[in-house]
N, C-alpha and C. Protein backbone atom coordinates (compact mmCIF):
# COMPACT_ATOMS: atom_id res chain seq x y z
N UNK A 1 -1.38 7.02 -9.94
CA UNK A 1 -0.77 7.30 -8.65
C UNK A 1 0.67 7.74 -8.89
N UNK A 2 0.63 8.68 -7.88
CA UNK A 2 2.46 9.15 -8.09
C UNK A 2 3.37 8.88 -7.06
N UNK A 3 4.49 9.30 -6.73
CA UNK A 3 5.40 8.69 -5.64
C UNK A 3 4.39 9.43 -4.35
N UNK A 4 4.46 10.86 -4.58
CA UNK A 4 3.63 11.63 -3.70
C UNK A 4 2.35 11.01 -2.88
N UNK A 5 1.75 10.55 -4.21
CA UNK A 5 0.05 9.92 -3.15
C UNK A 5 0.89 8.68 -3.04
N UNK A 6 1.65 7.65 -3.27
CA UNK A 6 1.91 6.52 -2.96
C UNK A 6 2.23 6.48 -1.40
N UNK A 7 3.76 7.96 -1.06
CA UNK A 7 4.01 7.91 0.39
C UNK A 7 2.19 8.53 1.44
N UNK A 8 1.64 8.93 0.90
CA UNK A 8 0.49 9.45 1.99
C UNK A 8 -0.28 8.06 1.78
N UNK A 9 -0.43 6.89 1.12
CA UNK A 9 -1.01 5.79 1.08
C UNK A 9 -0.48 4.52 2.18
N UNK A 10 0.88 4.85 2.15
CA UNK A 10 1.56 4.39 3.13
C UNK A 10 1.54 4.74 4.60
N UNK A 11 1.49 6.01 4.34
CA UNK A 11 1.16 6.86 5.90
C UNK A 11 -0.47 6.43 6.35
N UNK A 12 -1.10 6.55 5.65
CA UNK A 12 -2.29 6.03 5.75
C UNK A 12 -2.61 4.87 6.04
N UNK A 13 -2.05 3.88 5.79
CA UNK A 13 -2.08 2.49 6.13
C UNK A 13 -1.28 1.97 6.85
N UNK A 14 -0.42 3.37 7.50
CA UNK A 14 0.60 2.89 8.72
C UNK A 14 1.61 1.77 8.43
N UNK A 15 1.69 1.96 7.10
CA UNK A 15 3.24 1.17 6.91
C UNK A 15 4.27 1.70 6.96
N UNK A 16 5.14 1.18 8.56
CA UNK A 16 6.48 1.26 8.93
C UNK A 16 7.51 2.30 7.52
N UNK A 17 7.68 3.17 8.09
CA UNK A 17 8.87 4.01 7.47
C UNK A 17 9.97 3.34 6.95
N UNK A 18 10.17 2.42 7.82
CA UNK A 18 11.57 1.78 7.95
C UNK A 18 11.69 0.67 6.80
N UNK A 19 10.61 0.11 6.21
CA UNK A 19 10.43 -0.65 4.86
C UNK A 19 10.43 0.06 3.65
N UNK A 20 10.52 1.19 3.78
CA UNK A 20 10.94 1.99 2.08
C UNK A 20 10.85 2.95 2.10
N UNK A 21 11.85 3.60 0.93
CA UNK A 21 12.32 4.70 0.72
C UNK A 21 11.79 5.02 -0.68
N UNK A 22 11.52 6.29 -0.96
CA UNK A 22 10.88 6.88 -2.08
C UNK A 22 11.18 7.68 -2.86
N UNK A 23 12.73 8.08 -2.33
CA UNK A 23 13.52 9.48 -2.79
C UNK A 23 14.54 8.67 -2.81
N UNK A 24 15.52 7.73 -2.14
CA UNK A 24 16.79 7.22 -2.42
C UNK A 24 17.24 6.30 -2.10
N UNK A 25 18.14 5.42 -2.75
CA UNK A 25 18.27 4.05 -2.10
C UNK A 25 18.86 4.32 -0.74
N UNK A 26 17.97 3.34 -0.31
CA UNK A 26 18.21 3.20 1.65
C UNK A 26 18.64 1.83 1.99
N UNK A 27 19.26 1.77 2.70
CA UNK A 27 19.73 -0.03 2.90
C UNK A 27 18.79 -0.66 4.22
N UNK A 28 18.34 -1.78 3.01
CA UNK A 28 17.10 -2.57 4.34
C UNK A 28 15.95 -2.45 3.63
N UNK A 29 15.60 -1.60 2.90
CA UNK A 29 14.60 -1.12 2.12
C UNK A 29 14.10 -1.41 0.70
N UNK A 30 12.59 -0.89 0.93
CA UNK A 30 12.12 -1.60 -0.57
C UNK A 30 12.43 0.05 -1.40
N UNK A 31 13.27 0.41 -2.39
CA UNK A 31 13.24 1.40 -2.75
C UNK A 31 12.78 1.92 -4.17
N UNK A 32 12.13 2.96 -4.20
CA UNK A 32 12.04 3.64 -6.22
C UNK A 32 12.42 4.38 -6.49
N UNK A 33 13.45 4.91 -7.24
CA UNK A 33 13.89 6.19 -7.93
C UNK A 33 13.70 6.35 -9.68
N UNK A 34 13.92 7.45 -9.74
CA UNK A 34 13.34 8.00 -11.33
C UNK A 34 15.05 7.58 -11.81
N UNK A 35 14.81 6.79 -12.97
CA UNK A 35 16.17 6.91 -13.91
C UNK A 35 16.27 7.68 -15.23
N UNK A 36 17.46 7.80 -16.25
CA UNK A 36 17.06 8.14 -17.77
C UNK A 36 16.01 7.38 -18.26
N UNK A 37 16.03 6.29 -17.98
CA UNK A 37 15.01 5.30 -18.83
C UNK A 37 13.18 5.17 -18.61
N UNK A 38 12.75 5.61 -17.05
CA UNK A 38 12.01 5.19 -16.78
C UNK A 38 11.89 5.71 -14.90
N UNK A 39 11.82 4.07 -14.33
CA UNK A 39 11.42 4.31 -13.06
C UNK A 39 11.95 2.50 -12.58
N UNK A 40 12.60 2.84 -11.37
CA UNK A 40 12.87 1.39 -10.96
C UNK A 40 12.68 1.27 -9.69
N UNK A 41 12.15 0.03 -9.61
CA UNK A 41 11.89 -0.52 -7.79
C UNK A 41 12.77 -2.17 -7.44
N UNK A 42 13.20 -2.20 -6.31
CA UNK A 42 14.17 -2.25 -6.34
C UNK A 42 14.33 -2.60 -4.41
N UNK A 43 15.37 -3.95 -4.23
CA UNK A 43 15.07 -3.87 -2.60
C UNK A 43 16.62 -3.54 -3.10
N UNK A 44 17.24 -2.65 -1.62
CA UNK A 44 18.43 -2.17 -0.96
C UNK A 44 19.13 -3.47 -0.22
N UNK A 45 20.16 -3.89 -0.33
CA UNK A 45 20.62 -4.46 0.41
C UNK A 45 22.44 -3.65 0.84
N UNK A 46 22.70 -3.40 1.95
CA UNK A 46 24.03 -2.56 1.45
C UNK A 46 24.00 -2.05 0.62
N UNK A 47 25.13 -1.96 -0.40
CA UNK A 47 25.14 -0.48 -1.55
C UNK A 47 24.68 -1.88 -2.73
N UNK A 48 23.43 -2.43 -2.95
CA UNK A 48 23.67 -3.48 -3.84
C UNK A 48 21.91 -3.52 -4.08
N UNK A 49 21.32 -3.27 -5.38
CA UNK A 49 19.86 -3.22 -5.83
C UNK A 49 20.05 -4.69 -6.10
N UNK A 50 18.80 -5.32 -5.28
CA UNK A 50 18.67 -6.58 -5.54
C UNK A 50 17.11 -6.58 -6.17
N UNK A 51 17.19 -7.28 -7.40
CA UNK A 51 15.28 -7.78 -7.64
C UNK A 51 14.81 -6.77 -8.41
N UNK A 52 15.42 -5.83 -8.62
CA UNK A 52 15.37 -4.28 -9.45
C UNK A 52 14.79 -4.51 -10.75
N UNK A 53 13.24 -4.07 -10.59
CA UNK A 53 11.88 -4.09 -11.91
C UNK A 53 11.88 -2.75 -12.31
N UNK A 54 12.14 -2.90 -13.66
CA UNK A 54 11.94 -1.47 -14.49
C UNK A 54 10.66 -1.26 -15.15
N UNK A 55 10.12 0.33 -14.93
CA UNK A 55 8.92 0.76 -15.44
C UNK A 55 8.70 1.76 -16.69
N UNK A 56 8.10 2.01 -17.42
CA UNK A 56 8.10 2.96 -18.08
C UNK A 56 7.60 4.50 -17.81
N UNK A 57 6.80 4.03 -16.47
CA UNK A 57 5.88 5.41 -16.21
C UNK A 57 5.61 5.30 -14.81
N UNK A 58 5.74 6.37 -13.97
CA UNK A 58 5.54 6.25 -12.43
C UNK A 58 4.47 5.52 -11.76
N UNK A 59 3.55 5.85 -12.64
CA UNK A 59 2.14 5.36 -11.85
C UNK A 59 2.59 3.83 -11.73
N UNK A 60 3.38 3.26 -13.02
CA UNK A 60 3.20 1.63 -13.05
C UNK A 60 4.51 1.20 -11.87
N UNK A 61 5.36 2.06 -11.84
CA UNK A 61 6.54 1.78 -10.73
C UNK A 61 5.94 1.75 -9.73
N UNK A 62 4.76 2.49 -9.06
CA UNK A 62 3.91 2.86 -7.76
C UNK A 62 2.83 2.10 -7.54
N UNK A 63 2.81 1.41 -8.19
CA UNK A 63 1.66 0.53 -8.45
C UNK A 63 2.78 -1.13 -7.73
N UNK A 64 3.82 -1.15 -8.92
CA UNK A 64 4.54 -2.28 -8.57
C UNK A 64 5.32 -2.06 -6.80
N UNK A 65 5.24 -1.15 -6.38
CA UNK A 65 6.09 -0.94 -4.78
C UNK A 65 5.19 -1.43 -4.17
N UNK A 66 3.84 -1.03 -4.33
CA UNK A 66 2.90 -0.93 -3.58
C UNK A 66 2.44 -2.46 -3.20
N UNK A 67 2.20 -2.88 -4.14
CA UNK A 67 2.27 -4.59 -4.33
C UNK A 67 3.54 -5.00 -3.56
N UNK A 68 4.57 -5.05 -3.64
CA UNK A 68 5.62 -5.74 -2.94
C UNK A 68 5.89 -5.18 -1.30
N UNK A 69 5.30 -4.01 -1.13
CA UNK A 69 5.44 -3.43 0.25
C UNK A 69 4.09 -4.25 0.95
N UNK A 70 3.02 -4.53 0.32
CA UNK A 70 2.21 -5.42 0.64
C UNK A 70 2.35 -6.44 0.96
N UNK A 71 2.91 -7.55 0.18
CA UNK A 71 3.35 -8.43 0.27
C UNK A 71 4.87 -8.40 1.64
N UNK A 72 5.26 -7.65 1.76
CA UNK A 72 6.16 -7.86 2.93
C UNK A 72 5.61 -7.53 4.34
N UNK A 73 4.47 -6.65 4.38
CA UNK A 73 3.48 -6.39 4.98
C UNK A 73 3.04 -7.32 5.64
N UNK A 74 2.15 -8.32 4.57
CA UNK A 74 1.94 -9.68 4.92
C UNK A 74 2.87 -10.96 5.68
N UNK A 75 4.07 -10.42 5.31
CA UNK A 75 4.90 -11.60 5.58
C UNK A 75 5.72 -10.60 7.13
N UNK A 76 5.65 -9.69 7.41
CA UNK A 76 6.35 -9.66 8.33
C UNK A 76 5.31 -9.31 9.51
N UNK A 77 4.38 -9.14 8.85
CA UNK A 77 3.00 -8.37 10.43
C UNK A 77 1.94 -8.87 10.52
N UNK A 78 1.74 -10.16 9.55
CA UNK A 78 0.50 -10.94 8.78
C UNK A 78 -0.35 -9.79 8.85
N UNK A 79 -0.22 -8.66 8.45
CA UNK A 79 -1.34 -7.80 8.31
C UNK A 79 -1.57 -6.91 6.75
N UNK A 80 -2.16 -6.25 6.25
CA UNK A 80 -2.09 -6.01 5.33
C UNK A 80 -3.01 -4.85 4.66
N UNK A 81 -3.25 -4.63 3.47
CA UNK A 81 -4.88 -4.27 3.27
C UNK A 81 -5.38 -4.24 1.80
N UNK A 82 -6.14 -4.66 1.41
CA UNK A 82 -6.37 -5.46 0.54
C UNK A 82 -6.31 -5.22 -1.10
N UNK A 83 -5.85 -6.58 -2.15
CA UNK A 83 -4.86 -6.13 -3.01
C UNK A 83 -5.79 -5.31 -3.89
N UNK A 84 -6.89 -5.79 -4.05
CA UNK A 84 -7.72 -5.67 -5.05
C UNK A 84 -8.74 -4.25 -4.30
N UNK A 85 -8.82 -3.36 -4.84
CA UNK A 85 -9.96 -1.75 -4.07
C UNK A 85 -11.40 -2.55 -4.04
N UNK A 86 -11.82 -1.94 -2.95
CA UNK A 86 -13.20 -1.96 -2.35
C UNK A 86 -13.77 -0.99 -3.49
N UNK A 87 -15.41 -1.74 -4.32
CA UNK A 87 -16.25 -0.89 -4.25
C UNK A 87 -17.22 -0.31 -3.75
């Protein structure tokens, strides 16, 4: 998965805009941007990356948002959809 299908996964599952950003740190937000090193996710608080997990490769950064946008999902709408894919 890439940032690309990650935001249409989001759109798709109707998770709020307003919980993350995918192109730049946003304040309030769960955010990922590409660095020299890799790929980092990362919540926004003011100008300040709090909790900031480094990846080696997008898919695994998109993988890790996806999980924590879930998890806030859960905790702010008790709603969600589920962690593990349907076969």
């Amino acid at each position: 998965m890439n940032s690309k299908e990650l935001g249409q996964f989001f759109k798709d599952h109707l998770v709020p805009s307003r919980l993350y950003d995918l192109r730049r740190n946003h304040k309030g937000r769960i955010c990922m941007e590409k660095s020299a090193s890799g790929w980092s996710v990362y919540f926004s608080d003011k100008k300040q990356k709090v909790g900031t997990l480094h990846y080696k490769d997008e898919a695994s950064a998109c993988t890790a948002m996806k999980n924590e946008v879930r998890k806030l999902m859960e905790g702010l709408y008790g709603v969600t959809w589920s962690a593990k894919p349907v076969a």
